[in-house]
PDB file of N, CA and C in Angstrom:
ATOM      1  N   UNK A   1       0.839  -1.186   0.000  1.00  0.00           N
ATOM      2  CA  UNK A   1       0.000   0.000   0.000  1.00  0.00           C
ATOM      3  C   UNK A   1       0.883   1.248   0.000  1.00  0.00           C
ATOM      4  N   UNK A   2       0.249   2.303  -0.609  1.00  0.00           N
ATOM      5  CA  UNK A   2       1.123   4.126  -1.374  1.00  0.00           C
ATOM      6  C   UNK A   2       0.687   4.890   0.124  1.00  0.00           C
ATOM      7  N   UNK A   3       1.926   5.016   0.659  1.00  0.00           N
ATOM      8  CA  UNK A   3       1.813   6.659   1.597  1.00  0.00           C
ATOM      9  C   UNK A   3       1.072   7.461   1.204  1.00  0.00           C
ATOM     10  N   UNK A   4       0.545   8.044   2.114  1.00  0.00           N
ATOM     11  CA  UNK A   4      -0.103   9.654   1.231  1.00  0.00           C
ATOM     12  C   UNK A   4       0.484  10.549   2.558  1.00  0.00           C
ATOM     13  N   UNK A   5       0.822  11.474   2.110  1.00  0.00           N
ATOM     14  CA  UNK A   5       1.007  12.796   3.049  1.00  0.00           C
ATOM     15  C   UNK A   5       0.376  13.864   2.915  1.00  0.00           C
ATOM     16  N   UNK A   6       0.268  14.492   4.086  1.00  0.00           N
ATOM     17  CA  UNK A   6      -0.496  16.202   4.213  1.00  0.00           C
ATOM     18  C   UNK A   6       1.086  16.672   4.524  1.00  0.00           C
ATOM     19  N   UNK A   7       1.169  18.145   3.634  1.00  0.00           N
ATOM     20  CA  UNK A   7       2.178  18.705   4.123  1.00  0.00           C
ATOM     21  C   UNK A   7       1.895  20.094   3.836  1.00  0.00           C
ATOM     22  N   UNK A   8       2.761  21.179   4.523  1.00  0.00           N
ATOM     23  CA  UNK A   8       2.870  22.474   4.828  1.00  0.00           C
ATOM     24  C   UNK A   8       3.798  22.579   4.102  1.00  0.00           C
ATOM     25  N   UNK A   9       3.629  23.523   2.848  1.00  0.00           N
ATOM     26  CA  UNK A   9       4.951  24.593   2.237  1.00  0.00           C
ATOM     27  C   UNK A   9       4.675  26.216   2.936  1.00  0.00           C
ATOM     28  N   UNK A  10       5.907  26.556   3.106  1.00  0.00           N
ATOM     29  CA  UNK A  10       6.039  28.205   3.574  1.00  0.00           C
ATOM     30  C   UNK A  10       6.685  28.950   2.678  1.00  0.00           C
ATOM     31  N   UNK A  11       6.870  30.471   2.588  1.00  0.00           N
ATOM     32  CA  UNK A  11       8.418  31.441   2.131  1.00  0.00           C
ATOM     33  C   UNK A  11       9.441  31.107   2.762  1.00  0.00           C
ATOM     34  N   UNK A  12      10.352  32.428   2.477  1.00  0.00           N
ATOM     35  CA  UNK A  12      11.326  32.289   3.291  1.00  0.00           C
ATOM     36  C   UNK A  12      11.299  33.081   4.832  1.00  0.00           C
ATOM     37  N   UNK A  13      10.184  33.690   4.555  1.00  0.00           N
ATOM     38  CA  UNK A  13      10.102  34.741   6.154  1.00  0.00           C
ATOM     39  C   UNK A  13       8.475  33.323   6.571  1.00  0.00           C
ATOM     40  N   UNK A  14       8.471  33.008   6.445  1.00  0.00           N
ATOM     41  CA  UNK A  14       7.103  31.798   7.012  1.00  0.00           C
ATOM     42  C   UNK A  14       6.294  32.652   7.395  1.00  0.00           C
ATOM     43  N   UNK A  15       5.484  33.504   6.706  1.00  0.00           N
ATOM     44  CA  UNK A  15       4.499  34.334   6.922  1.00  0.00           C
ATOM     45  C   UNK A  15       2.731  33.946   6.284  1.00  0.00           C
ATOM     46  N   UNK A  16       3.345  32.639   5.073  1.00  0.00           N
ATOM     47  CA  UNK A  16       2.443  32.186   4.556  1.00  0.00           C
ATOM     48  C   UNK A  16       2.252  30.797   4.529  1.00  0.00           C
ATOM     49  N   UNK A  17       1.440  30.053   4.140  1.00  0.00           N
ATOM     50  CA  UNK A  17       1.291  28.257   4.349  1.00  0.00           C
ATOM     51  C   UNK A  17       0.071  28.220   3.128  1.00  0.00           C
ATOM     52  N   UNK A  18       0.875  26.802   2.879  1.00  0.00           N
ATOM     53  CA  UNK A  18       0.034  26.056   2.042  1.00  0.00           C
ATOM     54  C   UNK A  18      -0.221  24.864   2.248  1.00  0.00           C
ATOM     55  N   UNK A  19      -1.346  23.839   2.627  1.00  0.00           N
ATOM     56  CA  UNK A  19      -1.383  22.855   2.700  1.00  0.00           C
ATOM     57  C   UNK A  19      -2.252  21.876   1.874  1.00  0.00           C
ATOM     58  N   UNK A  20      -0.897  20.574   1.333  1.00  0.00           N
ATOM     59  CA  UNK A  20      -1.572  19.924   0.711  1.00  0.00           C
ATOM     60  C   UNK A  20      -1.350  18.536   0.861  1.00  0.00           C
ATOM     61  N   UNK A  21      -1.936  17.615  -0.247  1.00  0.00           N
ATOM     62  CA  UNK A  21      -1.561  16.000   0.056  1.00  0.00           C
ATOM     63  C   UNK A  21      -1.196  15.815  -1.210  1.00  0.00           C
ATOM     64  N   UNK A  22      -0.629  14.739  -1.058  1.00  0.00           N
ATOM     65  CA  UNK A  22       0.014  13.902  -1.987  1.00  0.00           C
ATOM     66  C   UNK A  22       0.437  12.195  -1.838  1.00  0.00           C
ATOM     67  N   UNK A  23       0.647  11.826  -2.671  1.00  0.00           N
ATOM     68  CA  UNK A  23       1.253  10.032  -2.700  1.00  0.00           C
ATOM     69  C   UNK A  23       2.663   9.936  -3.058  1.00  0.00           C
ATOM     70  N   UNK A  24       3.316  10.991  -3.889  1.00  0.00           N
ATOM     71  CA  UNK A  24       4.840  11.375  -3.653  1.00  0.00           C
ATOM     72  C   UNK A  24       5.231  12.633  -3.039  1.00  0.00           C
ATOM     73  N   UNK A  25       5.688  12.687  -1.700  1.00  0.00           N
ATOM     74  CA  UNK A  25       6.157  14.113  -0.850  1.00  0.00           C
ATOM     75  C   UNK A  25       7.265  14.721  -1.952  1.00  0.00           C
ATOM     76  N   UNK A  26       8.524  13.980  -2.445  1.00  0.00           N
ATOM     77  CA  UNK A  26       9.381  14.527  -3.155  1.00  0.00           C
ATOM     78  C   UNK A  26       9.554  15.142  -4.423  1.00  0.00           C
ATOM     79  N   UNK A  27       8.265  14.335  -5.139  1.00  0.00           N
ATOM     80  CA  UNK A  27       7.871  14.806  -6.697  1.00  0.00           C
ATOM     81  C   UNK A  27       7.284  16.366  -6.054  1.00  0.00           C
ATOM     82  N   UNK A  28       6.779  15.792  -5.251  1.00  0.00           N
ATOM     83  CA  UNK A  28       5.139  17.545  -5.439  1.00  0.00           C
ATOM     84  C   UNK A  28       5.885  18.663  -4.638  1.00  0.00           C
ATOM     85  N   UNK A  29       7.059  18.423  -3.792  1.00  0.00           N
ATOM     86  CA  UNK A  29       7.910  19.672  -3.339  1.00  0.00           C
ATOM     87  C   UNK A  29       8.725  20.163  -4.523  1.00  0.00           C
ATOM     88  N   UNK A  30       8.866  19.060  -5.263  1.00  0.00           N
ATOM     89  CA  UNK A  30       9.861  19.728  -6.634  1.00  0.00           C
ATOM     90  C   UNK A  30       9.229  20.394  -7.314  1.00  0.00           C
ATOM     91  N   UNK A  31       7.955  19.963  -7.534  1.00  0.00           N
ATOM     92  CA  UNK A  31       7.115  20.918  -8.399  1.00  0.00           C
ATOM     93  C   UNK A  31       6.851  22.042  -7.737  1.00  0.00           C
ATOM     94  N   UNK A  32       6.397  22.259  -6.398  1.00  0.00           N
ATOM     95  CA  UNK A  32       6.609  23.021  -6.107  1.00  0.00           C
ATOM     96  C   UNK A  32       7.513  24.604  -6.298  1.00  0.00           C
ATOM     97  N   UNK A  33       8.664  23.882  -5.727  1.00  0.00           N
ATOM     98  CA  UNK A  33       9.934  24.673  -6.338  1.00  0.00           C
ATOM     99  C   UNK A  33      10.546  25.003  -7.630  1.00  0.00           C
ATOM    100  N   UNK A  34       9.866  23.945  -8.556  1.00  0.00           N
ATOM    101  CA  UNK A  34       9.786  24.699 -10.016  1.00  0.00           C
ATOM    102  C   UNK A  34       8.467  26.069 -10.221  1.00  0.00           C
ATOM    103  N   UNK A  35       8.181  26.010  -9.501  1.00  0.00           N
ATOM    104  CA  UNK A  35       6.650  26.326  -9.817  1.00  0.00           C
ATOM    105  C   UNK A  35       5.491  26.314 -10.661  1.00  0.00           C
ATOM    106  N   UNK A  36       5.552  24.627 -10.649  1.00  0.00           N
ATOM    107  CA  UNK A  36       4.562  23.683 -11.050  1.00  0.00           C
ATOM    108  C   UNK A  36       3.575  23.177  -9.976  1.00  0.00           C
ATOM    109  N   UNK A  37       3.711  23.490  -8.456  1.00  0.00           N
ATOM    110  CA  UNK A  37       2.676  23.158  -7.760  1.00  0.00           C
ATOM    111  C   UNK A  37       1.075  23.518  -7.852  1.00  0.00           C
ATOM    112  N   UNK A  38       1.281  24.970  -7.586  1.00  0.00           N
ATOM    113  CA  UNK A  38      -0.354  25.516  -7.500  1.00  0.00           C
ATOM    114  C   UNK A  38       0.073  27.110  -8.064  1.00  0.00           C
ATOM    115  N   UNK A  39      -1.279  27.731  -8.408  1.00  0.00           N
ATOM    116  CA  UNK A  39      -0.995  29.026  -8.709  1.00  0.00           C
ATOM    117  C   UNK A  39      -0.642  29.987  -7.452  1.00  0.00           C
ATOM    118  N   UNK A  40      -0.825  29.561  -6.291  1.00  0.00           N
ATOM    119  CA  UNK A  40      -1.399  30.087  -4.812  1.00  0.00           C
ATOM    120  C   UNK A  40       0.243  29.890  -4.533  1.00  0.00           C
ATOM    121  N   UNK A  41       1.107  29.116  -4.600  1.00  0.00           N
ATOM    122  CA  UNK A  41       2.352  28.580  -4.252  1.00  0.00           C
ATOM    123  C   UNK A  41       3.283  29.316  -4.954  1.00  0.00           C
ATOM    124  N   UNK A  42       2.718  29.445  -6.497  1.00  0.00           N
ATOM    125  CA  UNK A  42       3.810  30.142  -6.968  1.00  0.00           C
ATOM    126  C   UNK A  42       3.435  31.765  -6.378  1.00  0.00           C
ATOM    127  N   UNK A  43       2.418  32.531  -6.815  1.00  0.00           N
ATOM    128  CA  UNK A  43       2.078  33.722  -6.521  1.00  0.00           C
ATOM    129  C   UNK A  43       2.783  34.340  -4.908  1.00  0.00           C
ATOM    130  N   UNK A  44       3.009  33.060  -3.761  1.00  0.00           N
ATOM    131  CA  UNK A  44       3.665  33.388  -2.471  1.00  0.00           C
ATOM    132  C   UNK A  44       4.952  33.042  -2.381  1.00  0.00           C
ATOM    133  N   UNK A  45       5.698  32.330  -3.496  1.00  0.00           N
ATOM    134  CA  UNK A  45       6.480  31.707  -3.522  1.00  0.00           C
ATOM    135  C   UNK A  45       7.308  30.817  -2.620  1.00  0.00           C
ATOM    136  N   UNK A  46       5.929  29.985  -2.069  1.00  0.00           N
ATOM    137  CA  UNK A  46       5.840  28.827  -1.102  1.00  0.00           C
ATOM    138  C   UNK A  46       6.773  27.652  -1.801  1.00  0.00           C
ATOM    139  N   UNK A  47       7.801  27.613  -1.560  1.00  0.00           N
ATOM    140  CA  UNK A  47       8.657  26.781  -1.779  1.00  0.00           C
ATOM    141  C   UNK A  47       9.692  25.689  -0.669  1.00  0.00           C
ATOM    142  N   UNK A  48       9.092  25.718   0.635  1.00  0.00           N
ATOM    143  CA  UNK A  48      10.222  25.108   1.555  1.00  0.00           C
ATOM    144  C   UNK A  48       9.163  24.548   2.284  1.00  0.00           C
ATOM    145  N   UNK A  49       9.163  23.058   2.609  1.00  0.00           N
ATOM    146  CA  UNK A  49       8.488  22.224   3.223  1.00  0.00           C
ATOM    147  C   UNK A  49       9.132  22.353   4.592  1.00  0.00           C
ATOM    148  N   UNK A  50       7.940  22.613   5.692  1.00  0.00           N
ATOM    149  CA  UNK A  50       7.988  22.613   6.700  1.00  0.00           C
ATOM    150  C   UNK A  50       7.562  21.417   7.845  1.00  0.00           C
ATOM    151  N   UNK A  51       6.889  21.174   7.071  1.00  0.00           N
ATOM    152  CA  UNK A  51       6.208  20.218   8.082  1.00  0.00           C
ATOM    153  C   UNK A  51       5.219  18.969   6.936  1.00  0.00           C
ATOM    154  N   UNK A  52       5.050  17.822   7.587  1.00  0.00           N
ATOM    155  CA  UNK A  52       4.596  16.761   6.804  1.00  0.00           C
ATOM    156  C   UNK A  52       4.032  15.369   7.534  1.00  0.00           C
ATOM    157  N   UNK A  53       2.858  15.154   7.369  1.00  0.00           N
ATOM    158  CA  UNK A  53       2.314  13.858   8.229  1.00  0.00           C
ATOM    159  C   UNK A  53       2.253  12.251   7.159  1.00  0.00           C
ATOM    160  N   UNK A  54       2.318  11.614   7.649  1.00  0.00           N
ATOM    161  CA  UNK A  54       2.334  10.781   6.966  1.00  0.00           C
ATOM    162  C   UNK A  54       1.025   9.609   7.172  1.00  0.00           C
ATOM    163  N   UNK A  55       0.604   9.124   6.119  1.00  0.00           N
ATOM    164  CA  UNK A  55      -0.423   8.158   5.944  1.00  0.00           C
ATOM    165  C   UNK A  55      -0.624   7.067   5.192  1.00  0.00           C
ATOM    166  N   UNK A  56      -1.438   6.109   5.862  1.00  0.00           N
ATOM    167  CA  UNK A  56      -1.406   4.844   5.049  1.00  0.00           C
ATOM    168  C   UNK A  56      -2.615   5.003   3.968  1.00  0.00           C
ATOM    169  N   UNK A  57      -3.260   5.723   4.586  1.00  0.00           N
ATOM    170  CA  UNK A  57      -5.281   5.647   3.711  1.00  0.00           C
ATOM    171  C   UNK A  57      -5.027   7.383   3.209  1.00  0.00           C
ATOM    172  N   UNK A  58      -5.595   7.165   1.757  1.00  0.00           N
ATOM    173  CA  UNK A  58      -5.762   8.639   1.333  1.00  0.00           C
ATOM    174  C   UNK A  58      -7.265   9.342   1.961  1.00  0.00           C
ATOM    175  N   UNK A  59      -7.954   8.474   1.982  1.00  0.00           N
ATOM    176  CA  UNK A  59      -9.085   9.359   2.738  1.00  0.00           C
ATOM    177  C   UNK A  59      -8.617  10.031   3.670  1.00  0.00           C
ATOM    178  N   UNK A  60      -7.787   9.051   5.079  1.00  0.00           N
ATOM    179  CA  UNK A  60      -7.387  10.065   5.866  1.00  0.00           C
ATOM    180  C   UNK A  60      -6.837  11.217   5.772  1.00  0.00           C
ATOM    181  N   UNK A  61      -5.866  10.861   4.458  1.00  0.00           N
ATOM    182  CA  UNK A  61      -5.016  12.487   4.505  1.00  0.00           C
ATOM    183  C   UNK A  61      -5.970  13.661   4.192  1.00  0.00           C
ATOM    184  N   UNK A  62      -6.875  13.359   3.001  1.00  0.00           N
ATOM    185  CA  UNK A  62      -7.691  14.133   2.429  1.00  0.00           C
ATOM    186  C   UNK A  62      -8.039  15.032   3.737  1.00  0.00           C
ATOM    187  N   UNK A  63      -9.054  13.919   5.078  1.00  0.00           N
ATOM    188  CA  UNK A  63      -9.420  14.194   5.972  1.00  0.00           C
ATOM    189  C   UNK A  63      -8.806  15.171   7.017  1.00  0.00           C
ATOM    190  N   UNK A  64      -7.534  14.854   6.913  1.00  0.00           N
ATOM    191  CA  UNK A  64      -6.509  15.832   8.132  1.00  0.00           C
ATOM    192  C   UNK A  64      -6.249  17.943   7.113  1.00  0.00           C
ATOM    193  N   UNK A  65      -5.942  17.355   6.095  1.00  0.00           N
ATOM    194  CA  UNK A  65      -6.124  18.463   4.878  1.00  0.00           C
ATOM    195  C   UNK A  65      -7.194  19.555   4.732  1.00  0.00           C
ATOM    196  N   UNK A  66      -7.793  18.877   5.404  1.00  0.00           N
ATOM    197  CA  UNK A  66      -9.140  20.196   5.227  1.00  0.00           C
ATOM    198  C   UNK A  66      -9.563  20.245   6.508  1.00  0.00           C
ATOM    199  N   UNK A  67      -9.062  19.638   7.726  1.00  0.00           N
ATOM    200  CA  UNK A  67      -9.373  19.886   9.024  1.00  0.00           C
ATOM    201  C   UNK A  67      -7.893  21.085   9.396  1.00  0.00           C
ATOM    202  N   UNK A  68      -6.842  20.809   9.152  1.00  0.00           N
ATOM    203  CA  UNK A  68      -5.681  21.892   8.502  1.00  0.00           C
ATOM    204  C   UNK A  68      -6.136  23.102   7.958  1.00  0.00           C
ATOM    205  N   UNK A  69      -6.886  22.836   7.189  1.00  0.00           N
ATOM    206  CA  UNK A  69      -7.198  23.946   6.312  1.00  0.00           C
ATOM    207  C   UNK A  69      -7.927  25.064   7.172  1.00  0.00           C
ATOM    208  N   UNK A  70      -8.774  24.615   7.780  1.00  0.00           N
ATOM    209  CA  UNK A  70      -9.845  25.611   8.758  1.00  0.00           C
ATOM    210  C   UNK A  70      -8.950  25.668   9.941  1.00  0.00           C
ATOM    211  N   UNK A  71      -7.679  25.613  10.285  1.00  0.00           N
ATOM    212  CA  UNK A  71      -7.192  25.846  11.331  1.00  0.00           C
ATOM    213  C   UNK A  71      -6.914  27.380  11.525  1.00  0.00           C
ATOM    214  N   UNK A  72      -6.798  28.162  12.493  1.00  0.00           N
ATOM    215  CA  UNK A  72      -6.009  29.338  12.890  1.00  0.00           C
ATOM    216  C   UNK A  72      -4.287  29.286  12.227  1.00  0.00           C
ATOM    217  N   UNK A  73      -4.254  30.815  11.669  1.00  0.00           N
ATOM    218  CA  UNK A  73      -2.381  30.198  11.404  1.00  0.00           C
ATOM    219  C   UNK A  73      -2.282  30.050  12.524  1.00  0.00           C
ATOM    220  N   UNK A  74      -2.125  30.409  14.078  1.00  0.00           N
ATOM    221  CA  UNK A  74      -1.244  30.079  15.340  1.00  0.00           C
ATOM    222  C   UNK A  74      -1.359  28.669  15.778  1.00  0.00           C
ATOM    223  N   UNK A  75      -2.300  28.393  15.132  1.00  0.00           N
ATOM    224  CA  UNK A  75      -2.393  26.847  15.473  1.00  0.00           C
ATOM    225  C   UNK A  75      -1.445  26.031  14.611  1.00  0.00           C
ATOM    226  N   UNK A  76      -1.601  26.110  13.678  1.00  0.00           N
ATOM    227  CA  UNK A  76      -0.678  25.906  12.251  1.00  0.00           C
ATOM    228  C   UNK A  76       1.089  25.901  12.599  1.00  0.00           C
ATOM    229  N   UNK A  77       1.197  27.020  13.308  1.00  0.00           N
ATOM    230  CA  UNK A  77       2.579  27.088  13.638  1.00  0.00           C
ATOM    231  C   UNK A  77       2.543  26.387  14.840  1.00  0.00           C
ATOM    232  N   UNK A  78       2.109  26.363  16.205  1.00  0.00           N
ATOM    233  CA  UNK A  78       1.895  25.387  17.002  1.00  0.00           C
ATOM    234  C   UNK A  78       2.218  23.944  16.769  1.00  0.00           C
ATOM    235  N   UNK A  79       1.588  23.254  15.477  1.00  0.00           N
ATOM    236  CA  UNK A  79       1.569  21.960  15.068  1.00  0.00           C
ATOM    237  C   UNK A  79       2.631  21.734  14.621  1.00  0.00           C
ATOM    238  N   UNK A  80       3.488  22.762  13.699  1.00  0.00           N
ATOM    239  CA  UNK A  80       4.840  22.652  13.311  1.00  0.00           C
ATOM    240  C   UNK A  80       5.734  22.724  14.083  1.00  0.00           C
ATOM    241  N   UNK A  81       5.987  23.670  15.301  1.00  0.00           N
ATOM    242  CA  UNK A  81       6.594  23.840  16.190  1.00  0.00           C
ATOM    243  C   UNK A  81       6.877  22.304  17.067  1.00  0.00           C
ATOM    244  N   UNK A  82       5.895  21.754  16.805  1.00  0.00           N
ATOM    245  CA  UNK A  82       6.053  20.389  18.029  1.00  0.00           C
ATOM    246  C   UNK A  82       7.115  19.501  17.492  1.00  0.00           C
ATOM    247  N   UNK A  83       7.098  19.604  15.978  1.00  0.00           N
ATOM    248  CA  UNK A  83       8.577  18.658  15.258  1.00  0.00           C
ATOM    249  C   UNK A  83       8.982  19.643  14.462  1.00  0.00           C
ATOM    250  N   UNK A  84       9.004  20.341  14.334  1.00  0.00           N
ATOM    251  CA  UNK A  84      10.278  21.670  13.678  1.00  0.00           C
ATOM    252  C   UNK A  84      10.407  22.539  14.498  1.00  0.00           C
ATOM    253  N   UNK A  85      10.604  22.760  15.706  1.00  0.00           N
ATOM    254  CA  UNK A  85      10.971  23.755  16.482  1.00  0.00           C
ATOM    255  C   UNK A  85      11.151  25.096  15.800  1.00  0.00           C
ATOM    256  N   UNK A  86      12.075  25.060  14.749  1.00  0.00           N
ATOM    257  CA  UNK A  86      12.507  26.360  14.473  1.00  0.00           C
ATOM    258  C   UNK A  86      12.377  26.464  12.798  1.00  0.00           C
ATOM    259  N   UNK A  87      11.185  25.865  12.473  1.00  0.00           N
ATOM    260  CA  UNK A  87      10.349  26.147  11.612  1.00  0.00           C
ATOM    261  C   UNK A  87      11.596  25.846  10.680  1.00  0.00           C
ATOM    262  N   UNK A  88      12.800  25.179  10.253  1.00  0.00           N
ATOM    263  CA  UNK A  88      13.582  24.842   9.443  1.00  0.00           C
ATOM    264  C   UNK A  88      13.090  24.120   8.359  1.00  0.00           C
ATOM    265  N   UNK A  89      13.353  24.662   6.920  1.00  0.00           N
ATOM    266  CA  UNK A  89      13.103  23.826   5.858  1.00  0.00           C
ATOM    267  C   UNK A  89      13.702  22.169   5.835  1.00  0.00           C
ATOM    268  N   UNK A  90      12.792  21.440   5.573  1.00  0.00           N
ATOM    269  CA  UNK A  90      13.078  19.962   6.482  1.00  0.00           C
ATOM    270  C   UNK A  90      13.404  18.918   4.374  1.00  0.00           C
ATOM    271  N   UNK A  91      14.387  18.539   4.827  1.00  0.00           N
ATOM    272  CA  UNK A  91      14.269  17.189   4.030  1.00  0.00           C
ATOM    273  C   UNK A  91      13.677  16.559   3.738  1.00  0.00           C
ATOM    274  N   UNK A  92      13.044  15.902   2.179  1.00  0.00           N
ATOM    275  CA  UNK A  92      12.095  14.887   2.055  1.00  0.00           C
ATOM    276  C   UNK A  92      12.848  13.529   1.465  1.00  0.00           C
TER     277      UNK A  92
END
């Protein structure tokens, strides 16, 4: 069975977030950073993965993705903060 992930792209000042899912984390950050992700990604130039959950069932991710979505940003940074402390662009 295919991973699916929810993940957070930011700038470089992390003033903005984007969250999405996927079944490859490494393809869709590249696109990203080409700016082939979203129009919303390129326009902020959300390019540095911050944060990323991982899943066995795509429903779930779908599910965590749009419960994400309606979050507060302080919450948002909160959730990142608990495994990126210092909001560092993280490796995929």
């Amino acid at each position: 069975m295919e991973n699916s992930y929810v993940y957070i792209m930011t700038n470089k000042y992390r003033t903005t977030f984007y969250i999405g899912v996927t079944s490859n984390l490494s393809k869709r950050v590249v696109e990203h950073q080409m700016g082939n992700g979203s129009k919303f990604t390129k326009k902020y130039n959300l390019v540095e993965l911050i944060y990323y959950e991982t899943y066995s069932d795509i429903e779930q991710a779908i599910a965590r993705e749009k419960q994400l979505k309606n979050w507060r940003h302080e919450w948002k940074i909160n959730l990142i903060k608990k495994t990126n402390p210092k909001l560092k662009t993280l490796d995929y």
